[in-house]
C-alpha atoms as a PDB file:
ATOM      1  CA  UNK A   1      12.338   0.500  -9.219  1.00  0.00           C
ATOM      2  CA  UNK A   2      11.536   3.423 -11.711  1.00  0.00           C
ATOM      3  CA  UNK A   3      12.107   1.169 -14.670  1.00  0.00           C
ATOM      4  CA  UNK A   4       9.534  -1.721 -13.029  1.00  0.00           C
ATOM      5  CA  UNK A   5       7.004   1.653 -13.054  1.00  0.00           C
ATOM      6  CA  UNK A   6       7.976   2.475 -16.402  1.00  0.00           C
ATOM      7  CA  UNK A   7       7.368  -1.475 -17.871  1.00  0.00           C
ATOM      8  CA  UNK A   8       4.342  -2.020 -15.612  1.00  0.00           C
ATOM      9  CA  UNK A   9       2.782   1.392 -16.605  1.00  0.00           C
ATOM     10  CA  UNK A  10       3.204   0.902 -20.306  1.00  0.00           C
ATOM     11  CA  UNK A  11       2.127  -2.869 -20.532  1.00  0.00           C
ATOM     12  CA  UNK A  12      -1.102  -2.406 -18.598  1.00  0.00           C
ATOM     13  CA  UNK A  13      -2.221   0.683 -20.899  1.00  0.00           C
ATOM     14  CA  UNK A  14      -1.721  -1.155 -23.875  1.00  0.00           C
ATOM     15  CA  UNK A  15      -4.117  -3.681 -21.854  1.00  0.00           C
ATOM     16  CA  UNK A  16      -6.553  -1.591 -20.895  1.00  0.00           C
ATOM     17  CA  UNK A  17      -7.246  -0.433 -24.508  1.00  0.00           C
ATOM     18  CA  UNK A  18      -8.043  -4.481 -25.873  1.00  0.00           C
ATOM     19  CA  UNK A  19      -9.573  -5.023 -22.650  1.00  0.00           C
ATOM     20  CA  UNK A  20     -11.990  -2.347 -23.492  1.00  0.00           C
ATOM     21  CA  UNK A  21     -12.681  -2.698 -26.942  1.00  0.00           C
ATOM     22  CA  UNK A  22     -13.307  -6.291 -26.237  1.00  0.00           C
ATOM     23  CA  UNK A  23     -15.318  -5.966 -23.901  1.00  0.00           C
ATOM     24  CA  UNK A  24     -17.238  -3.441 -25.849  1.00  0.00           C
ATOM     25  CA  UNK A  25     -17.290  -6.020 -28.996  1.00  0.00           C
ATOM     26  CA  UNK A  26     -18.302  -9.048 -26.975  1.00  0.00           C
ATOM     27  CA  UNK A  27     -20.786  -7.385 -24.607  1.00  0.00           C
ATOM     28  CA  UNK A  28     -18.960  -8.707 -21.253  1.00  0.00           C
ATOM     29  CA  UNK A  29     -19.363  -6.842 -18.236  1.00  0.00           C
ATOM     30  CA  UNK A  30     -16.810  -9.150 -16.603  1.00  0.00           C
ATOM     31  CA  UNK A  31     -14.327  -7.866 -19.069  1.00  0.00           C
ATOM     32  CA  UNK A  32     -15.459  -4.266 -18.994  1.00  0.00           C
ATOM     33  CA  UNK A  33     -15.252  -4.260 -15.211  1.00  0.00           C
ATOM     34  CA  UNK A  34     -11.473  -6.009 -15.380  1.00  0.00           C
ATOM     35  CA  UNK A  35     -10.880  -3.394 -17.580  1.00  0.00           C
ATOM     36  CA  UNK A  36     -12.080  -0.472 -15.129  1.00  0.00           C
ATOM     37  CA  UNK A  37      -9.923  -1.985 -12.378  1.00  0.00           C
ATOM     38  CA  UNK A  38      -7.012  -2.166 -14.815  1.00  0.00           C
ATOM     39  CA  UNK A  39      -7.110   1.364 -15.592  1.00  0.00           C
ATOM     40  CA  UNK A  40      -6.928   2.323 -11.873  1.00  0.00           C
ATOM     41  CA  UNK A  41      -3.984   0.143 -11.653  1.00  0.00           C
ATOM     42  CA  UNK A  42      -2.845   2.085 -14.485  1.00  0.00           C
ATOM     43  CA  UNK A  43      -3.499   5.512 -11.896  1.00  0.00           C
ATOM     44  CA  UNK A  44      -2.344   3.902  -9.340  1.00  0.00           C
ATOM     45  CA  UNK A  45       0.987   2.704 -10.984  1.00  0.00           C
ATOM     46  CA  UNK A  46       1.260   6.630 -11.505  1.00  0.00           C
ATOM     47  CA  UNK A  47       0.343   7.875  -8.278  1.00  0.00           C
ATOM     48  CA  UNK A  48       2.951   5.089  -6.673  1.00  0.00           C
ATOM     49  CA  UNK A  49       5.758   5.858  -9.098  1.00  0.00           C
ATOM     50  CA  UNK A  50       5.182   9.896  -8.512  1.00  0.00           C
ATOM     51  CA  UNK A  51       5.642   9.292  -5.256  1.00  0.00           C
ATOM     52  CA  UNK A  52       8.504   7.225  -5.125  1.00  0.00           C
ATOM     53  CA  UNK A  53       9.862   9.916  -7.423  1.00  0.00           C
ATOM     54  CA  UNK A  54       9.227  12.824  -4.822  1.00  0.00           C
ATOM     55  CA  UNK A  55      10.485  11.022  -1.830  1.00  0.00           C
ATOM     56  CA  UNK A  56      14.155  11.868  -3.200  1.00  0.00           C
ATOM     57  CA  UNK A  57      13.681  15.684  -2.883  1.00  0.00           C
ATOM     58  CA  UNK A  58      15.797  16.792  -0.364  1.00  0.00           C
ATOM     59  CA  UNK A  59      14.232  18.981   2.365  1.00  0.00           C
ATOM     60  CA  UNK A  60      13.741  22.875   1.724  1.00  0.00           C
ATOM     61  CA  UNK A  61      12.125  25.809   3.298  1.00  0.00           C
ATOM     62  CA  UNK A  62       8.372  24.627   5.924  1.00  0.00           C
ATOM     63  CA  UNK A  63       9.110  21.110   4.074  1.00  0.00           C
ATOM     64  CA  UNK A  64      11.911  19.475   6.662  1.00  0.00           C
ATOM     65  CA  UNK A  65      10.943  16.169   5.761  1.00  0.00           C
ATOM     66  CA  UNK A  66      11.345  16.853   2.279  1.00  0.00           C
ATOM     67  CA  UNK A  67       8.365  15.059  -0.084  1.00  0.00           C
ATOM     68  CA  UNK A  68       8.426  11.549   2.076  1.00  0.00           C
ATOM     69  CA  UNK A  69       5.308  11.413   3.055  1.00  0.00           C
ATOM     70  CA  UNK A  70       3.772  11.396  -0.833  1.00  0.00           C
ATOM     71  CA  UNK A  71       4.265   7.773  -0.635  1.00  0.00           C
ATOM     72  CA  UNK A  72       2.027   7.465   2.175  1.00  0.00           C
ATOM     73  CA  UNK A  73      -0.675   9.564   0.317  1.00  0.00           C
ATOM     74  CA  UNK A  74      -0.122   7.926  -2.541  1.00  0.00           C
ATOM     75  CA  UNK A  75      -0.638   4.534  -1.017  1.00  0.00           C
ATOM     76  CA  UNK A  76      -4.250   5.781   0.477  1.00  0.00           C
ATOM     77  CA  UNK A  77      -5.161   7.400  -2.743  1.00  0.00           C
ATOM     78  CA  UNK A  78      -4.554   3.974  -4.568  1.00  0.00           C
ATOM     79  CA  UNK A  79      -6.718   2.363  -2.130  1.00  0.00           C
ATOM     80  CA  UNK A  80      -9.493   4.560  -2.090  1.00  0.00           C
ATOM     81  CA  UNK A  81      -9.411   4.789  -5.884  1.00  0.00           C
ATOM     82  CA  UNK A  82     -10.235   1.127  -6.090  1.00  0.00           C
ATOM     83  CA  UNK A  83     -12.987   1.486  -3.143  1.00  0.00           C
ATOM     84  CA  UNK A  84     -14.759   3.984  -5.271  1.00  0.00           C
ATOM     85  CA  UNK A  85     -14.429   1.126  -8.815  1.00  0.00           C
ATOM     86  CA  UNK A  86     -15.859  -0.928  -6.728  1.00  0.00           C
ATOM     87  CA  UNK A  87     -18.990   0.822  -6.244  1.00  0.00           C
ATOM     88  CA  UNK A  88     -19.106   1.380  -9.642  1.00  0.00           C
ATOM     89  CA  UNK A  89     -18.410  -2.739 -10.859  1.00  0.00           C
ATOM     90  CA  UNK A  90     -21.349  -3.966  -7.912  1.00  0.00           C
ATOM     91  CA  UNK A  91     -24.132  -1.088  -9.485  1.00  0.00           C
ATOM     92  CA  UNK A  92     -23.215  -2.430 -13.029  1.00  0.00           C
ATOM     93  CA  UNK A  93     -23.444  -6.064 -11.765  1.00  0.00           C
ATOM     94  CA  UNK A  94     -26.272  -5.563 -10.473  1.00  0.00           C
ATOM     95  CA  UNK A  95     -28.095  -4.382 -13.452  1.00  0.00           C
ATOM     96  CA  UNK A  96     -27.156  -7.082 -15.869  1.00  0.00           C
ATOM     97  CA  UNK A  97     -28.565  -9.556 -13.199  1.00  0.00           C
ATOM     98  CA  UNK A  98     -32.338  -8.376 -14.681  1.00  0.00           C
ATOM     99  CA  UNK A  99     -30.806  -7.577 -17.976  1.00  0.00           C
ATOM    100  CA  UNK A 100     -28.525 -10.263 -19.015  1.00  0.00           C
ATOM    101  CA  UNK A 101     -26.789  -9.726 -22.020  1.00  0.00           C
ATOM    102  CA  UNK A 102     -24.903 -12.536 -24.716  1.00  0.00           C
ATOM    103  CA  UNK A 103     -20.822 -12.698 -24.368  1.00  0.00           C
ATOM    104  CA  UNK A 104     -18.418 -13.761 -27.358  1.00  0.00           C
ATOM    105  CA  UNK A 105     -17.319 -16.321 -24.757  1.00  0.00           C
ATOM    106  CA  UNK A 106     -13.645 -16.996 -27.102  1.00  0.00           C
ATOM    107  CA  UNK A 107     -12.655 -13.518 -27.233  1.00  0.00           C
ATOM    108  CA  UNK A 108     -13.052 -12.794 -23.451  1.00  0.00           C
ATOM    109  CA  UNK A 109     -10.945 -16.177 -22.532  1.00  0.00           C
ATOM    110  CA  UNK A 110      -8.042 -14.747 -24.956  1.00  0.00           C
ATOM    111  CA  UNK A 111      -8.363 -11.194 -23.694  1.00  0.00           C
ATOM    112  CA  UNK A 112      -8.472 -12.074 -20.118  1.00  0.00           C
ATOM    113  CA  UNK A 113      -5.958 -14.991 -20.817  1.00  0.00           C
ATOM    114  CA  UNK A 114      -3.442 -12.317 -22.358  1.00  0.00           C
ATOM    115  CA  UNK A 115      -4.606 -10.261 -19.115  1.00  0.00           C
ATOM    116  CA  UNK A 116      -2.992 -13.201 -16.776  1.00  0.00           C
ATOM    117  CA  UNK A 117       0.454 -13.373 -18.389  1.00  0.00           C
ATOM    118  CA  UNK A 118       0.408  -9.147 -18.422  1.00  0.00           C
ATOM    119  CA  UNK A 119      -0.439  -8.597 -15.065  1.00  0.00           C
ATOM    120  CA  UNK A 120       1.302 -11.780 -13.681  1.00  0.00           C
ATOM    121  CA  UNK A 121       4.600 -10.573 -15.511  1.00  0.00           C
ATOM    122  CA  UNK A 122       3.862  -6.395 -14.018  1.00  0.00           C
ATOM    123  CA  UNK A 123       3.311  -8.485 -10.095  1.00  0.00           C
ATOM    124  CA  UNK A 124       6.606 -10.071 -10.809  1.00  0.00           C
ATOM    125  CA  UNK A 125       8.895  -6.728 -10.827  1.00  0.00           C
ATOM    126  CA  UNK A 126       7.290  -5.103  -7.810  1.00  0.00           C
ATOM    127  CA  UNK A 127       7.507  -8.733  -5.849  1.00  0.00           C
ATOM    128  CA  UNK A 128      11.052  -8.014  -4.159  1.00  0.00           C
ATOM    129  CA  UNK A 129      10.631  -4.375  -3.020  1.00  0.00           C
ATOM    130  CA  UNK A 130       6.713  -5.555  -1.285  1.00  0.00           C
ATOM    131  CA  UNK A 131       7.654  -6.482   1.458  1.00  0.00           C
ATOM    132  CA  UNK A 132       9.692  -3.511   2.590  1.00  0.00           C
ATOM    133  CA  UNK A 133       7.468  -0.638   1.160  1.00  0.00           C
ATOM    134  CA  UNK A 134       3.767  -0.417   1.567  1.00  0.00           C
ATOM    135  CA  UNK A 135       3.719   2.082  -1.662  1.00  0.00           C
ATOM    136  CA  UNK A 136       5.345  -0.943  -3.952  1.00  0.00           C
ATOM    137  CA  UNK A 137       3.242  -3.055  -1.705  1.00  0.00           C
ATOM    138  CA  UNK A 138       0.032  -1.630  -2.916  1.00  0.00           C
ATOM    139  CA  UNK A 139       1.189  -1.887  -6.827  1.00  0.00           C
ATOM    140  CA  UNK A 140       2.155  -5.339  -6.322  1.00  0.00           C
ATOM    141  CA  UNK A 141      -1.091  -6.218  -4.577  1.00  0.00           C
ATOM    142  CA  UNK A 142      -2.873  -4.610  -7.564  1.00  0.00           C
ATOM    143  CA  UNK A 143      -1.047  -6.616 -10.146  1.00  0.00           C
ATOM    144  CA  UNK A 144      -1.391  -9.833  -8.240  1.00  0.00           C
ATOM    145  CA  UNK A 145      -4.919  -9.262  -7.585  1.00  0.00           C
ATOM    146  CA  UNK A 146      -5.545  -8.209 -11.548  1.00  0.00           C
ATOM    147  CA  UNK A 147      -3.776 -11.840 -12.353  1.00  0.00           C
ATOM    148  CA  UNK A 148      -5.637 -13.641 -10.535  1.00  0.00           C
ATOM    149  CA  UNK A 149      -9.386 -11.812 -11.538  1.00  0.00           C
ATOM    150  CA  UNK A 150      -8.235 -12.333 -14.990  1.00  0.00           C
ATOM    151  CA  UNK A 151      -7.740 -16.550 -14.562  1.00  0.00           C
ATOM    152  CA  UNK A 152     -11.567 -15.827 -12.976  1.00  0.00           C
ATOM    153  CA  UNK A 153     -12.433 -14.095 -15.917  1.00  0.00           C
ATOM    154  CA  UNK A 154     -10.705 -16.957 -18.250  1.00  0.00           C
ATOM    155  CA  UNK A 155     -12.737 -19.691 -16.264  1.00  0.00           C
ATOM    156  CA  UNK A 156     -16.159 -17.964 -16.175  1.00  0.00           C
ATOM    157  CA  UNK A 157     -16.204 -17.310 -20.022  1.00  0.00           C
ATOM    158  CA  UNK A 158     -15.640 -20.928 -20.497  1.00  0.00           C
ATOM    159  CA  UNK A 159     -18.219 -21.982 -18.236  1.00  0.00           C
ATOM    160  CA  UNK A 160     -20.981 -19.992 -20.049  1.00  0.00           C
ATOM    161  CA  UNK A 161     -19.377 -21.237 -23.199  1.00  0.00           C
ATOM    162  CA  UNK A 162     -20.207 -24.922 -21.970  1.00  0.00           C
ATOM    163  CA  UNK A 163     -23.441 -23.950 -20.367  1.00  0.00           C
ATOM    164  CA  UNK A 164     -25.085 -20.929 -21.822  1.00  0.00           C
ATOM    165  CA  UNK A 165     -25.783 -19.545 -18.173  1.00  0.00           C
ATOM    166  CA  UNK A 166     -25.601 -15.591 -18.949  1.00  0.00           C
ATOM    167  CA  UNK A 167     -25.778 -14.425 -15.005  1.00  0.00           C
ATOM    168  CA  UNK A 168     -22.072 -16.293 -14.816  1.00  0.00           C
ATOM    169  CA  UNK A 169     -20.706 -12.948 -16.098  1.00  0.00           C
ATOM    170  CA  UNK A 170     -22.358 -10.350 -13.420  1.00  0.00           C
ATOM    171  CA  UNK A 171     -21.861 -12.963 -10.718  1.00  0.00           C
ATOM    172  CA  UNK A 172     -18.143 -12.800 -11.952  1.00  0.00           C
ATOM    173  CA  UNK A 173     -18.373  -9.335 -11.537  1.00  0.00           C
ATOM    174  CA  UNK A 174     -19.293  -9.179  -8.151  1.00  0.00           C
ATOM    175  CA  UNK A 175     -16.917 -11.996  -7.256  1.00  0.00           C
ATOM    176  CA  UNK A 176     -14.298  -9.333  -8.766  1.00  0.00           C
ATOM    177  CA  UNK A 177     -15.260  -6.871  -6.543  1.00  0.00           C
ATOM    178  CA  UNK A 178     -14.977  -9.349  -4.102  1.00  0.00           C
ATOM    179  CA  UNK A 179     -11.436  -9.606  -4.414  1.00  0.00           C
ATOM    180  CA  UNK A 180     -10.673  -6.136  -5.190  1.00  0.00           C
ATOM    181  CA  UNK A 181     -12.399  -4.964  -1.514  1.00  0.00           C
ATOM    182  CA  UNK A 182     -10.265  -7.875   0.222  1.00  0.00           C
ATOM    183  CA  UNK A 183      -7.070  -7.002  -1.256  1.00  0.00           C
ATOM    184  CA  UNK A 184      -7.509  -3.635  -0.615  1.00  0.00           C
ATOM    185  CA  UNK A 185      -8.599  -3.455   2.932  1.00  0.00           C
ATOM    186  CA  UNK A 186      -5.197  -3.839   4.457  1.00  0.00           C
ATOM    187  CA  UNK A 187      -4.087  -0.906   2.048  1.00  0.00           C
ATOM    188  CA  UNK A 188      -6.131   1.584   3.134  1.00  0.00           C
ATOM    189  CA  UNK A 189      -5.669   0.370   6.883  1.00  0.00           C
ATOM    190  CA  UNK A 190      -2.077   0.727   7.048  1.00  0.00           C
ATOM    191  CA  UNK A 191      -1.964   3.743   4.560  1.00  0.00           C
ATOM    192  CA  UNK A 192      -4.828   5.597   6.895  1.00  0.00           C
ATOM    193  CA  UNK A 193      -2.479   4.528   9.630  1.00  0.00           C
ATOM    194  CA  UNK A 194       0.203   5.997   8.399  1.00  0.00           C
ATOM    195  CA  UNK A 195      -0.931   9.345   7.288  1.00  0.00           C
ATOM    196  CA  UNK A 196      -1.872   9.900  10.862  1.00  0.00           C
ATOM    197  CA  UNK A 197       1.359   9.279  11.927  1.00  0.00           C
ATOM    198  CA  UNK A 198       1.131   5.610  13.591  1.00  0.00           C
ATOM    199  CA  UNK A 199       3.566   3.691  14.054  1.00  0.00           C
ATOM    200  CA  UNK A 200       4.001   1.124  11.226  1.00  0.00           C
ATOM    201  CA  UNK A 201       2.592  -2.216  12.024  1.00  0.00           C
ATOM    202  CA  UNK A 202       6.174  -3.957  12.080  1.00  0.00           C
ATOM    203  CA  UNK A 203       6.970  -1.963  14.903  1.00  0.00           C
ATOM    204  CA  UNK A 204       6.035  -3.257  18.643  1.00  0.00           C
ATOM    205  CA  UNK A 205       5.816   0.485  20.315  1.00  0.00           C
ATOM    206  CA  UNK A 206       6.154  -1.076  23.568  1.00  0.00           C
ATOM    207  CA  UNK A 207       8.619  -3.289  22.799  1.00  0.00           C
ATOM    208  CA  UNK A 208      10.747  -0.551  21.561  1.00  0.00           C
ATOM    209  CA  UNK A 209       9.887   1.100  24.801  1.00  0.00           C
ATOM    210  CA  UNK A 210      11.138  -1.466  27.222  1.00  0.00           C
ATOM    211  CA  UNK A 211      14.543  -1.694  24.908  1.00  0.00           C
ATOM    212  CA  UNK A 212      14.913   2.182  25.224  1.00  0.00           C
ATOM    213  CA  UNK A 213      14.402   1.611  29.447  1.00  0.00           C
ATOM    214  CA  UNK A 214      16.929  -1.179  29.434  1.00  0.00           C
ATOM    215  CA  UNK A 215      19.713   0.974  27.996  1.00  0.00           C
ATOM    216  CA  UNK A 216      22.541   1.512  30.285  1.00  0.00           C
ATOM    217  CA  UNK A 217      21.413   3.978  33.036  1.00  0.00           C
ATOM    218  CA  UNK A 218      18.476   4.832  32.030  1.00  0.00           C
ATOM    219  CA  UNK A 219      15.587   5.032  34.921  1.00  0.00           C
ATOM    220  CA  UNK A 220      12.632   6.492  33.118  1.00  0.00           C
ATOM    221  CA  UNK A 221      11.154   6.885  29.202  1.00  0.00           C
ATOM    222  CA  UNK A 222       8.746   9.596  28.375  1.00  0.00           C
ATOM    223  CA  UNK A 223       7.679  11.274  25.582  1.00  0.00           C
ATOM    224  CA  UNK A 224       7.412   8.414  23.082  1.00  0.00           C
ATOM    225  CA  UNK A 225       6.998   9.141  19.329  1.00  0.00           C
ATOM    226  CA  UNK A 226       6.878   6.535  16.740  1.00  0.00           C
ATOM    227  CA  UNK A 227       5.756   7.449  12.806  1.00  0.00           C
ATOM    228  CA  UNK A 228       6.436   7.010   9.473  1.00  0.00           C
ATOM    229  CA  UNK A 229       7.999   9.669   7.688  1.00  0.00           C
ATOM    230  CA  UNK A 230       7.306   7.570   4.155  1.00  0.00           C
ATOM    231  CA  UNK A 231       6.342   4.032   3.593  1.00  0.00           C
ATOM    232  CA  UNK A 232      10.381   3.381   4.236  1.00  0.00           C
ATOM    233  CA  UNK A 233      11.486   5.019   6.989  1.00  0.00           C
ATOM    234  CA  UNK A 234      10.452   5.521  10.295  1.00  0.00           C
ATOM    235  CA  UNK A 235      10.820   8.280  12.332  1.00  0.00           C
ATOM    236  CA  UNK A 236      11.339   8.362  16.239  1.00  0.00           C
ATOM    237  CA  UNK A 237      11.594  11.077  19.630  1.00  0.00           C
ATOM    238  CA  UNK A 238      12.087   9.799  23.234  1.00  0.00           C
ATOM    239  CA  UNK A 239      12.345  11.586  26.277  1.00  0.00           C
ATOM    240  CA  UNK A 240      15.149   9.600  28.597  1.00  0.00           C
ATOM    241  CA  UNK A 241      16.134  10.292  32.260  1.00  0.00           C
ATOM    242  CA  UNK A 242      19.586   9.488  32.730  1.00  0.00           C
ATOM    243  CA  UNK A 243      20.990  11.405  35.906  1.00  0.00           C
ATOM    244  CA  UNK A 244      24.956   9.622  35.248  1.00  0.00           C
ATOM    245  CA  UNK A 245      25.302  10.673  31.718  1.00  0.00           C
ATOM    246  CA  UNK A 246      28.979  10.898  31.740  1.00  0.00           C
ATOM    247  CA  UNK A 247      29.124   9.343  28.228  1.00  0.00           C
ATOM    248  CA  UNK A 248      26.517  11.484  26.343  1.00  0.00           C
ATOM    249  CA  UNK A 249      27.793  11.158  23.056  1.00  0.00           C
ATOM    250  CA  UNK A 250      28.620   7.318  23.090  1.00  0.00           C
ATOM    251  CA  UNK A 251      25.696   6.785  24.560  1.00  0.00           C
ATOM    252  CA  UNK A 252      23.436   8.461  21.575  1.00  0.00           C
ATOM    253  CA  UNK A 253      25.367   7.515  18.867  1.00  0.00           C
ATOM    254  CA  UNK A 254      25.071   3.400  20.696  1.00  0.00           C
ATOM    255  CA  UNK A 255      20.931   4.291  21.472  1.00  0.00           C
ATOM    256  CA  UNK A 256      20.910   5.654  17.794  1.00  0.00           C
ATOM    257  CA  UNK A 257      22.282   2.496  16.043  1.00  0.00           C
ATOM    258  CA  UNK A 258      20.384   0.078  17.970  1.00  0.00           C
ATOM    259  CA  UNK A 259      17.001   1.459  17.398  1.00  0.00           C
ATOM    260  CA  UNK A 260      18.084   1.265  13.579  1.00  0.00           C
ATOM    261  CA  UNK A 261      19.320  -1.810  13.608  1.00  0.00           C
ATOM    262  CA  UNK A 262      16.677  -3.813  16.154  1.00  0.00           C
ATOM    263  CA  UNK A 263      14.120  -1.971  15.176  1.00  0.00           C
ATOM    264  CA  UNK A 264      14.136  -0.511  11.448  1.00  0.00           C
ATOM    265  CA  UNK A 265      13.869   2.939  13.143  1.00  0.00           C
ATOM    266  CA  UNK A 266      16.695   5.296  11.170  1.00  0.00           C
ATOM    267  CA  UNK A 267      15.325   8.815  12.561  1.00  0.00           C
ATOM    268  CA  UNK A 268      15.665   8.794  16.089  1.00  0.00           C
ATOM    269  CA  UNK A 269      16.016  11.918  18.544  1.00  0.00           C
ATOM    270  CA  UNK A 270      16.775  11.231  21.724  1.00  0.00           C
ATOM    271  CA  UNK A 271      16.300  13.918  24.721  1.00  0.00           C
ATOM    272  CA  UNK A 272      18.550  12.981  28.083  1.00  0.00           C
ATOM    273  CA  UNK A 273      17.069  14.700  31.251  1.00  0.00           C
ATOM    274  CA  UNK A 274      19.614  14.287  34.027  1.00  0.00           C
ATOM    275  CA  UNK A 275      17.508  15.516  37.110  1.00  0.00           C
ATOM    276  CA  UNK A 276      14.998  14.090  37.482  1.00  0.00           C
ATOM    277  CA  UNK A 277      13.238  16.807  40.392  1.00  0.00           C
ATOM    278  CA  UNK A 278      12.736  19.022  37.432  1.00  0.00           C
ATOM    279  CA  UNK A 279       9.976  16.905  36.212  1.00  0.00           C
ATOM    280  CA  UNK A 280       9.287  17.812  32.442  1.00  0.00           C
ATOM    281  CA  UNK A 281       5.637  18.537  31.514  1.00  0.00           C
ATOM    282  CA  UNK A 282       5.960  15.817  28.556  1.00  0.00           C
ATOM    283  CA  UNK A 283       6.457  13.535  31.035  1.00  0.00           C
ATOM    284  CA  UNK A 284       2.755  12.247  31.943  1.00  0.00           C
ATOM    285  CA  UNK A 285       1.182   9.763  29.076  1.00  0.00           C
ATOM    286  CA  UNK A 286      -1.889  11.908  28.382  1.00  0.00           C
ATOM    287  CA  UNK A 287       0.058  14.811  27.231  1.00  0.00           C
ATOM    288  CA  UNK A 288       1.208  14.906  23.259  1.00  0.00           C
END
């Protein structure tokens, strides 16, 4: 995955730069604003590879989790970083709406066209590891999205070219950060999720619940903890009562595996109460 970073970092600067100067040169804001959201794809490339880069450090010292969790924060920077562009692309928009400006219609199509094969190609090496991390998630969703605003882009240059309508371009521009705000919504959701420790969204707490109460003598689950210790693994601690725990061991190592295996859940730590008249002060749902 580093060497997807690595290509998808460098091809998407060199972007950025003839994005910019030709939107500069031609005078279109559609361009310019591309541009902005390519260069926090550019960040965000950074922030996701970083991370990615971190999560190997194995724990040391207060850090028992080692750097994990920099994936999650990396994954709600990303998101917020294009929230705040897109504040900036709608105030812009808005402007050239009552000051419209000309575009060099043939540059922009060949800009933004070279823009579609770039960030098409980038979306194509962060497709297979998507749907398993949210971090690689979020760079694939910002290459994807950048493809497709750039066939927008392509399009709307060639209508003005055909019609002469200059409010095309700011109207693209909003319709950019159009897409931008729906692609990123579920980003920031699951990311703000996560860095408070939620359960990931592929996991059914309750499901895993009722699987942990069906295990062999177990009468009673407690103390339920589900999070994500990155945007790969998933952490878990359960309180069981099991008064005939004759086969601790088996039984843990059994409980262990199938959590992991049903579930995606590799962390688990499981506490077995046997007595059950020693109530433990976990035990009631309001208490954390």
């Amino acid at each position: 995955m580093g060497r997807a970073f690595a290509i998808g970092v460098t091809l998407n600067i060199a972007f950025v730069g003839a994005e910019v100067a030709a939107g500069l040169w031609t005078g279109s804001l559609a361009l310019l604003a591309d541009a902005g959201h390519n260069l926090s794809d550019v960040l965000a490339l950074l922030l996701a590879w970083g991370a990615t880069v971190l999560a190997k450090r194995a724990p040391a010292g207060r850090r028992t989790y080692g750097l994990r969790k920099a994936t999650v924060l990396a994954s709600l920077a990303n998101a917020v970083m294009l929230l705040v562009a897109v504040g900036v692309i709608v105030s812009e928009a808005v402007r050239r709406f009552s000051e419209p400006a000309p575009v060099e219609t043939s540059i922009v199509m060949l800009t933004a066209g070279l823009g579609v094969v770039i960030n098409g190609a980038t979306a194509l090496l962060f497709m297979r590891g998507s749907q398993s991390d949210l971090n690689v998630r979020g760079a694939f969703l910002h290459m994807a999205a950048d493809a497709a605003v750039s066939l927008a882009v392509v399009i709307g240059a060639g209508v003005i070219a055909l019609t002469g309508i200059l409010w095309i371009d700011p109207a693209l521009s909003l319709g950019i950060a159009a897409v931008i705000v729906l692609g990123t919504w579920g980003l920031f959701r699951d990311s703000a999720d996560m860095a408070m420790d939620a359960a990931p969204r592929t996991i059914d707490v309750e499901k895993v619940r009722r699987w942990l109460a069906d295990q062999p003598g177990v009468e009673d689950v407690h103390d339920l903890h589900i999070w994500a210790i990155s945007t790969t693994e998933t952490a878990l601690t359960a309180h069981l009562l099991r008064p005939a725990n004759t086969d601790a061991d088996a039984f843990l190592h059994a409980t262990c595996e199938g959590l992991a295996s049903r579930f995606g859940i590799g962390h688990s730590t499981l506490q077995v109460e046997t007595v059950a008249a020693h109530a433990c002060r976990l035990a009631p749902a309001e208490v954390v």
